[in-house]
Protein backbone atom coordinates (compact mmCIF):
# COMPACT_ATOMS: atom_id res chain seq x y z
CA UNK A 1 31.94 -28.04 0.15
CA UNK A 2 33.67 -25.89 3.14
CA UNK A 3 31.59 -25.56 6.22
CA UNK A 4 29.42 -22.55 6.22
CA UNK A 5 29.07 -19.68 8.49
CA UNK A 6 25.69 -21.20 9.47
CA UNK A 7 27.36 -24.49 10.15
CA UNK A 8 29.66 -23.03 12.87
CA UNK A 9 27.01 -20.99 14.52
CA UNK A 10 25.25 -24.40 14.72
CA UNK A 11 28.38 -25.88 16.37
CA UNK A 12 28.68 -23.67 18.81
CA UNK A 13 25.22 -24.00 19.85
CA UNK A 14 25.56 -27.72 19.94
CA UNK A 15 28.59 -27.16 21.92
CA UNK A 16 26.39 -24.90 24.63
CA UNK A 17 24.12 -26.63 24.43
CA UNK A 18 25.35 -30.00 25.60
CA UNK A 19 23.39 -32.39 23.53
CA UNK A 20 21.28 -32.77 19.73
CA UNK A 21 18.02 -32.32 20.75
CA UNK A 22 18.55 -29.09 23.13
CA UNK A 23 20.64 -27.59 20.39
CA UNK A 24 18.13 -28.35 18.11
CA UNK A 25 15.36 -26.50 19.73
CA UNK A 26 17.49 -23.55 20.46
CA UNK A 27 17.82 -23.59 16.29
CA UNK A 28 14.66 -24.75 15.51
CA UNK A 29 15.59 -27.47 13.57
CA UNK A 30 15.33 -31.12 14.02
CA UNK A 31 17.64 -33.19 15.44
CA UNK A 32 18.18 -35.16 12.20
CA UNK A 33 18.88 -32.15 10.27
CA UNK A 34 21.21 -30.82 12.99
CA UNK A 35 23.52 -34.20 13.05
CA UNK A 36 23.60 -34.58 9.20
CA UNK A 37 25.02 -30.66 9.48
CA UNK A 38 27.83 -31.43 11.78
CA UNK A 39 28.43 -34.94 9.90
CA UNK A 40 28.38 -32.74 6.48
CA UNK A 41 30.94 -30.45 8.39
CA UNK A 42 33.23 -32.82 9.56
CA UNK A 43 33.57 -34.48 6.27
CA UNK A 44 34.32 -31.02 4.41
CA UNK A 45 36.72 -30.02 7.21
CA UNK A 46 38.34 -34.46 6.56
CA UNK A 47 38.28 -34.11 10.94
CA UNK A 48 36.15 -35.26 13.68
CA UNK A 49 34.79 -32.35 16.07
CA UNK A 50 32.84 -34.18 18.39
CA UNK A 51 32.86 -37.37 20.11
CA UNK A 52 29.07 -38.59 20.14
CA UNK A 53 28.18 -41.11 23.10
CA UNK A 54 24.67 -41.48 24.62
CA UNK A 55 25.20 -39.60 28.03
CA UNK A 56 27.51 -36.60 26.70
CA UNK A 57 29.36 -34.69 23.94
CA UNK A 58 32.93 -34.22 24.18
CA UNK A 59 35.24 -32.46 21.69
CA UNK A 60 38.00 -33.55 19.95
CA UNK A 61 41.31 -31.70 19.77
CA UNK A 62 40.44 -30.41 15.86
CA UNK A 63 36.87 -29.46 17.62
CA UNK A 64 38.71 -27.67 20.69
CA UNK A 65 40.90 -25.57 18.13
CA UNK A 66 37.56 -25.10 15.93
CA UNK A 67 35.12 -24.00 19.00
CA UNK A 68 36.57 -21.00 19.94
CA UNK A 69 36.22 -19.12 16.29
CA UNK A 70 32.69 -20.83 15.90
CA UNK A 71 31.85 -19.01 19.01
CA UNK A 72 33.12 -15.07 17.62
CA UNK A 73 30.94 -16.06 14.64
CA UNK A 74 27.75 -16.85 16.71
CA UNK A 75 28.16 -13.66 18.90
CA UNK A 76 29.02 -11.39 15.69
CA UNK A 77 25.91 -13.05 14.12
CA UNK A 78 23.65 -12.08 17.34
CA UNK A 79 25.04 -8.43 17.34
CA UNK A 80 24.61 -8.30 13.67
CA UNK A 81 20.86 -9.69 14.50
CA UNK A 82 20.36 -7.13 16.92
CA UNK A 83 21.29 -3.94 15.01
CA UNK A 84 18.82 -5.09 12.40
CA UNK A 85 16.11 -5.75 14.96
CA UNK A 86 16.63 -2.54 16.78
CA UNK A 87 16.52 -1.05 12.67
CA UNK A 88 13.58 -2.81 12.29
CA UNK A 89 11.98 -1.18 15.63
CA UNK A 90 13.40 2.66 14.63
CA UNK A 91 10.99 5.43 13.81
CA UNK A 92 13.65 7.45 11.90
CA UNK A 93 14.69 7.90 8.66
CA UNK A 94 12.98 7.97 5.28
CA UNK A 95 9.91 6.45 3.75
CA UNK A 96 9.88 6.48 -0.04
CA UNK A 97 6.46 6.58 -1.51
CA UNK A 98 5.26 6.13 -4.86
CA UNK A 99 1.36 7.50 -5.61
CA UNK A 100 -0.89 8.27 -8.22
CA UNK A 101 -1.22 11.75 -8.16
CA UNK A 102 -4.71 12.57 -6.90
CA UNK A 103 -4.13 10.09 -4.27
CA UNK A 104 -0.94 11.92 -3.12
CA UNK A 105 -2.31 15.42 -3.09
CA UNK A 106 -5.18 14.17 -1.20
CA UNK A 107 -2.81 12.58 1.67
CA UNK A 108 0.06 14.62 1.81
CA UNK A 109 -0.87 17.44 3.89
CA UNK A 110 -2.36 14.97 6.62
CA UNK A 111 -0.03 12.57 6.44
CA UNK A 112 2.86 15.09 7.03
CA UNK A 113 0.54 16.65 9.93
CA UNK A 114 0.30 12.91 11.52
CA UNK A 115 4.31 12.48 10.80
CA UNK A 116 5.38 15.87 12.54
CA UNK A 117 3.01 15.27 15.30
CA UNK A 118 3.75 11.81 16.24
CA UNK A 119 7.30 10.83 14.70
CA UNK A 120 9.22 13.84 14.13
CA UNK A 121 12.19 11.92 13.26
CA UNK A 122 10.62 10.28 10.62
CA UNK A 123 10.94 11.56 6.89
CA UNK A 124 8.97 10.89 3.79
CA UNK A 125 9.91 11.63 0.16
CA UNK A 126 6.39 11.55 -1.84
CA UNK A 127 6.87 10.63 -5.98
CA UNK A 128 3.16 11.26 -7.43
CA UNK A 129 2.85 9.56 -11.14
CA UNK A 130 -0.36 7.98 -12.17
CA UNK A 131 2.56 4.95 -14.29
CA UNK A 132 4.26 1.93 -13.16
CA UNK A 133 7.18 2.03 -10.67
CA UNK A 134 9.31 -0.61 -10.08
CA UNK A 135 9.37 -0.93 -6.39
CA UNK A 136 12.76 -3.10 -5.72
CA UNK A 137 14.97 -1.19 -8.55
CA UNK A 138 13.88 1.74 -7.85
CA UNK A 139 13.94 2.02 -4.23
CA UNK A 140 10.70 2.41 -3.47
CA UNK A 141 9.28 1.11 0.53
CA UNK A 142 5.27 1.54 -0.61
CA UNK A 143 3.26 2.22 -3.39
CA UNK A 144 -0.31 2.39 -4.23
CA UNK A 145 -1.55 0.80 -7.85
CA UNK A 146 -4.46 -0.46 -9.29
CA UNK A 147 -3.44 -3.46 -10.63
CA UNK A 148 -1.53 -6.36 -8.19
CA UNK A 149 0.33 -8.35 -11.13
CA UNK A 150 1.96 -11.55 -10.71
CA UNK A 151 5.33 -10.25 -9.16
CA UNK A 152 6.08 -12.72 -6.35
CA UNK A 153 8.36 -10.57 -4.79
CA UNK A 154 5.98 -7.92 -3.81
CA UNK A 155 2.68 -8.01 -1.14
CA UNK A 156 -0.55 -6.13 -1.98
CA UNK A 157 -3.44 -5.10 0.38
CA UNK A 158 -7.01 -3.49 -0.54
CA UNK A 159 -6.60 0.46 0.17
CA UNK A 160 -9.44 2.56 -1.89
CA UNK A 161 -11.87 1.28 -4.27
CA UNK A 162 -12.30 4.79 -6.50
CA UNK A 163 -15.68 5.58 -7.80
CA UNK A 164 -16.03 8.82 -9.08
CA UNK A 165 -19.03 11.47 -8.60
CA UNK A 166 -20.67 13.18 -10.88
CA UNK A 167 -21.12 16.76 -10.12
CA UNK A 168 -21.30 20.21 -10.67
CA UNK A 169 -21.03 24.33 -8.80
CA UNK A 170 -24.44 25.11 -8.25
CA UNK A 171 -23.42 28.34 -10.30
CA UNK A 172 -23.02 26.12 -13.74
CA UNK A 173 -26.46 23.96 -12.41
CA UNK A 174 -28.32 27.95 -11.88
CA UNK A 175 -27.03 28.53 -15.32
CA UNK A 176 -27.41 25.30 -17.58
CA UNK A 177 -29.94 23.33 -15.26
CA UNK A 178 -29.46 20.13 -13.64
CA UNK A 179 -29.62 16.66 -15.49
CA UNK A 180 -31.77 14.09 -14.64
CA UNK A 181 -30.66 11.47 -16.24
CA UNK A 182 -26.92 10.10 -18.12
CA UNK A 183 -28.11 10.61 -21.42
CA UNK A 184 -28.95 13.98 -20.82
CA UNK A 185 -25.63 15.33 -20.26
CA UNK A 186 -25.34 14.77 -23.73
CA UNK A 187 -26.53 18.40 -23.72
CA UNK A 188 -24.25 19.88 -20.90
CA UNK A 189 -20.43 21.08 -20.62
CA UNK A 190 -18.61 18.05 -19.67
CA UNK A 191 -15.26 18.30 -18.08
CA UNK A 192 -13.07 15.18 -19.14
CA UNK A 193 -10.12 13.21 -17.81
CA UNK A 194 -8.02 11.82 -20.48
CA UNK A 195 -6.65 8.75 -18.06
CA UNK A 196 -9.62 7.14 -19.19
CA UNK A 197 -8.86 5.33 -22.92
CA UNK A 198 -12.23 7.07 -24.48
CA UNK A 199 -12.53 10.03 -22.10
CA UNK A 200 -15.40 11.56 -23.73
CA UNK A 201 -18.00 8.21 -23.14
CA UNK A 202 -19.31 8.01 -19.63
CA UNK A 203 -20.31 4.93 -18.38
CA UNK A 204 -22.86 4.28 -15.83
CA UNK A 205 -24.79 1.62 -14.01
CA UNK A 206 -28.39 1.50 -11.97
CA UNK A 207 -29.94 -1.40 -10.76
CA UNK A 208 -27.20 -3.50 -12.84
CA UNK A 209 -28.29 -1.82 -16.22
CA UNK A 210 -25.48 0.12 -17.93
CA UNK A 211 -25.63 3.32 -19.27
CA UNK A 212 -23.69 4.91 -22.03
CA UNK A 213 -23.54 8.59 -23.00
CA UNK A 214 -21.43 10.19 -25.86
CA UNK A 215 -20.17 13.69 -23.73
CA UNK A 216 -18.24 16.83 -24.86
CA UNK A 217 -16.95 19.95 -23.54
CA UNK A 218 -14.02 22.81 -23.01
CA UNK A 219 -11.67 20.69 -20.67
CA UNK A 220 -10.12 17.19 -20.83
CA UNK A 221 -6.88 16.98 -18.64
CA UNK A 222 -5.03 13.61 -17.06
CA UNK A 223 -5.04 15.61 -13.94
CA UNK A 224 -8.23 15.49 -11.27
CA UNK A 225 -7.55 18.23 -8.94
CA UNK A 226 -7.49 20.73 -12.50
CA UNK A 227 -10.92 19.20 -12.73
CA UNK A 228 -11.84 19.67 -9.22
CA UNK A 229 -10.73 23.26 -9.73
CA UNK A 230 -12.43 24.07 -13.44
CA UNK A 231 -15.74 22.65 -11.88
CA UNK A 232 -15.63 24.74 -8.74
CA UNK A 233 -15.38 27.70 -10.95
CA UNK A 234 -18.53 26.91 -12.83
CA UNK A 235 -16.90 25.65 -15.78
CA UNK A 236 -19.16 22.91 -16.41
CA UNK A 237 -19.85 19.21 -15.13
CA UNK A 238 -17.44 16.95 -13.98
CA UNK A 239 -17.02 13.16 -12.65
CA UNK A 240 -14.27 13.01 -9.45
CA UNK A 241 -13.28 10.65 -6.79
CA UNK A 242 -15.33 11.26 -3.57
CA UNK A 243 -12.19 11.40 -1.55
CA UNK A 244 -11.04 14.67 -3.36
CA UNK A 245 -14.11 16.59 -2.78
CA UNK A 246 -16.05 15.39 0.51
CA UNK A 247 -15.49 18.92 1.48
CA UNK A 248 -16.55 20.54 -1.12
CA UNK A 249 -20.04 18.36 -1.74
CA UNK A 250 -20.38 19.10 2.84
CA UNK A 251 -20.00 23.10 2.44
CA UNK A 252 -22.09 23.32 -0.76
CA UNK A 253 -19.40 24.34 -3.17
CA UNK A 254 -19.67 21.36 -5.51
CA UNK A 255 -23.61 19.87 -5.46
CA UNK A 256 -23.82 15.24 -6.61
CA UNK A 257 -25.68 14.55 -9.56
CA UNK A 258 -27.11 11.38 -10.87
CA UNK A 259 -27.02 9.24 -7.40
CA UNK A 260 -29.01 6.81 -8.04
CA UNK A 261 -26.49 6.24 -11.27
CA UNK A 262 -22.99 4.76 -10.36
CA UNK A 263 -19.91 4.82 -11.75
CA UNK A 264 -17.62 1.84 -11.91
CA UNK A 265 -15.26 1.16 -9.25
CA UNK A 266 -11.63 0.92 -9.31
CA UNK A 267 -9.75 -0.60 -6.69
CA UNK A 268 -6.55 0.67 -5.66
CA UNK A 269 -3.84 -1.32 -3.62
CA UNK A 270 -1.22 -0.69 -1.32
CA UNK A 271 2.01 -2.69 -2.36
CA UNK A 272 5.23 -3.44 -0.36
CA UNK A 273 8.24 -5.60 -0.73
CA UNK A 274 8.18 -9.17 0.17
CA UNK A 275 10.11 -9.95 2.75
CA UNK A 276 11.14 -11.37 6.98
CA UNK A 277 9.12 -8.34 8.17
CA UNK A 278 8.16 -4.48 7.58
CA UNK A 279 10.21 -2.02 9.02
CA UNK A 280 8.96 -0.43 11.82
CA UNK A 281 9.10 3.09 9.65
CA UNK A 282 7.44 1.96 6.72
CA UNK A 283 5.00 -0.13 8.87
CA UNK A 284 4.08 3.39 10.36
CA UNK A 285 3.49 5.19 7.23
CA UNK A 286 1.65 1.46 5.54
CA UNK A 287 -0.98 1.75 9.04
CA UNK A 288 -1.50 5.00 8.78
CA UNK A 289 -2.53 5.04 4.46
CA UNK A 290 -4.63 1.93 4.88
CA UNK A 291 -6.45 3.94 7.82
CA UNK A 292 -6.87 6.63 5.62
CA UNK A 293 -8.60 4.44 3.26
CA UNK A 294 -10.51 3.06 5.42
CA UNK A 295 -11.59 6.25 6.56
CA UNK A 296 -12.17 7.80 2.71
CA UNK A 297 -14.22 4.57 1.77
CA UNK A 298 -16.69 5.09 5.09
CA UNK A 299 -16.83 8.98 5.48
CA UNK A 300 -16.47 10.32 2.15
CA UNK A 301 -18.59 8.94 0.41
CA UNK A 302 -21.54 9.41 3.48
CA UNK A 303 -20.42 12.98 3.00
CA UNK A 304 -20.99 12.72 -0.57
CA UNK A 305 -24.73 11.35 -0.77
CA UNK A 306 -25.47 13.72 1.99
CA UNK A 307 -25.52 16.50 -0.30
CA UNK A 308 -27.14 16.28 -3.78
CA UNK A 309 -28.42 18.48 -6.08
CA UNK A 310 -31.96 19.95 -6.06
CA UNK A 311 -34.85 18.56 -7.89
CA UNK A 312 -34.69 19.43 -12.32
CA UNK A 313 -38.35 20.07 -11.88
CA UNK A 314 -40.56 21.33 -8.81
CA UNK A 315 -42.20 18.29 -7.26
CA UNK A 316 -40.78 15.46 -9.22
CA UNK A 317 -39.43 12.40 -7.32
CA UNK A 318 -35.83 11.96 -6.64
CA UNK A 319 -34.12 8.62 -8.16
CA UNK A 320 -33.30 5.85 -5.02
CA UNK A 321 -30.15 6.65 -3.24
């Protein structure tokens, strides 16, 4: 086998070096491994480089004529590793992000607020699709999903755990009254999201005891924010992630329902490509997500218990929080 680029790199560092063991610090190898190397080398190049005695190293006149090309390689290697590290370091260029879609339309606007504040050389292209990417053929730096899978070549980190709200425009609640229980939105406008495999069951949980109840209504859509917008009109009841309407449960424009009654969480993950390190870009935009989630999974959902919906009937007791 001829000697490898690797091989010459470690001669010339043996050669600086001036003995095994030095050398083999410098590579971070042992010594063992770096003398079977230069053996392995020698007997693919059928020449002696180096003259081993206990005190010194000395070259031979095949190792003299080999040294001084070993050495170009080593110093284009190092300038090769230092354009990647100063790569690796750069706040520029483009980010490619894949996101479900209520996820991106809740973080684009602040993300691109954060990005043009802080790193205005740094650009991000945003694909929203609630499917599977595939993150190395496609081109992809991040993504968020809710499933991990058993790809090696990929890392995964917690982001969001989703648990959708139930609630409602105090408009619809003036009109149709306000439920006080899951089984009696049997009886109420429902507003469905067809991502779910049997949209039209909702499926609850209190004190570990599940709930089940059979709902209907005008609406059913894969989309959340068309939800968001149908309920804020009055259109009728509707079950959404807290991080898409904190705002609207704080100013009074959507009103919880059912809080003592939870919803089953789904966790969401934020997925990168395995590999020596992150890019400095795409560590940028990776810090900044997972503080968002950190920041939707503490505030938002505060936000969201802060403000329920008033009592069905005058003077009856309100379920635990």
């Amino acid at each position: 086998m001829p000697a490898t680029n690797d091989d010459l790199c470690a001669f010339a560092v043996l050669m600086a070096a001036g003995s095994f063991t030095v050398a083999a610090q410098r590579l971070g190898w042992s010594k063992g491994q770096l003398s079977k190397r230069i053996s392995a080398m020698e007997h693919a190049c059928g020449v002696q480089l180096v003259h081993r005695t206990t005190r010194r190293l000395g070259l031979t006149a095949a190792g003299a004529a080999l040294l001084p090309h070993a050495r170009q390689l080593l110093e284009q290697s190092e300038r090769a590793r230092q354009a990647l590290g100063a790569l690796r370091d750069e706040t520029s260029g483009l980010v490619r992000l894949t996101l479900p879609v209520s996820v991106g339309e809740a973080v684009f606007q602040p993300l691109f607020d954060f990005l043009t504040r802080t790193y205005p050389a740094l650009r991000v292209e945003v694909d929203l699709y609630n499917g599977y990417r595939d993150l190395l053929r496609e081109g992809f730096d991040l993504a968020v999903r809710d499933r991990v899978g058993s790809d090696e070549r990929l890392v995964a980190r917690p982001f969001l755990d989703i648990e959708e709200l139930t609630c409602a425009a105090p408009a619809y609640l003036a009109q149709r009254g306000t439920p006080d229980s899951p089984l009696a939105l049997s009886s109420h406008a429902c507003l469905l999201h067809s991502y779910r495999g049997e949209p039209e069951r909702w499926r609850y949980h209190r004190d570990h005891e599940p709930v089940e109840v059979q709902v209907s209504g005008p609406i059913i859509t894969n989309h959340y924010n068309l939800l968001r917008q149908a309920a804020l009109s009055g259109a009728g009841i509707a079950r959404l992630p807290f991080y898409l309407i904190g705002e609207d449960l704080a100013q009074g424009r959507l009103q919880r329902l059912l809080p003592a009654y939870r919803a089953r969480r789904l966790p969401l993950y934020l997925v990168h490509g395995y590999g020596a390190g992150m890019s400095r870009r795409v560590s940028v935009v990776a810090d900044w997500l997972t503080q968002w989630g950190a920041r939707a999974r503490g505030g938002e959902e505060d936000r969201a218990t802060a403000r329920e919906a008033p009592r069905a009937v005058a003077g009856q007791d309100q379920p635990p929080r």
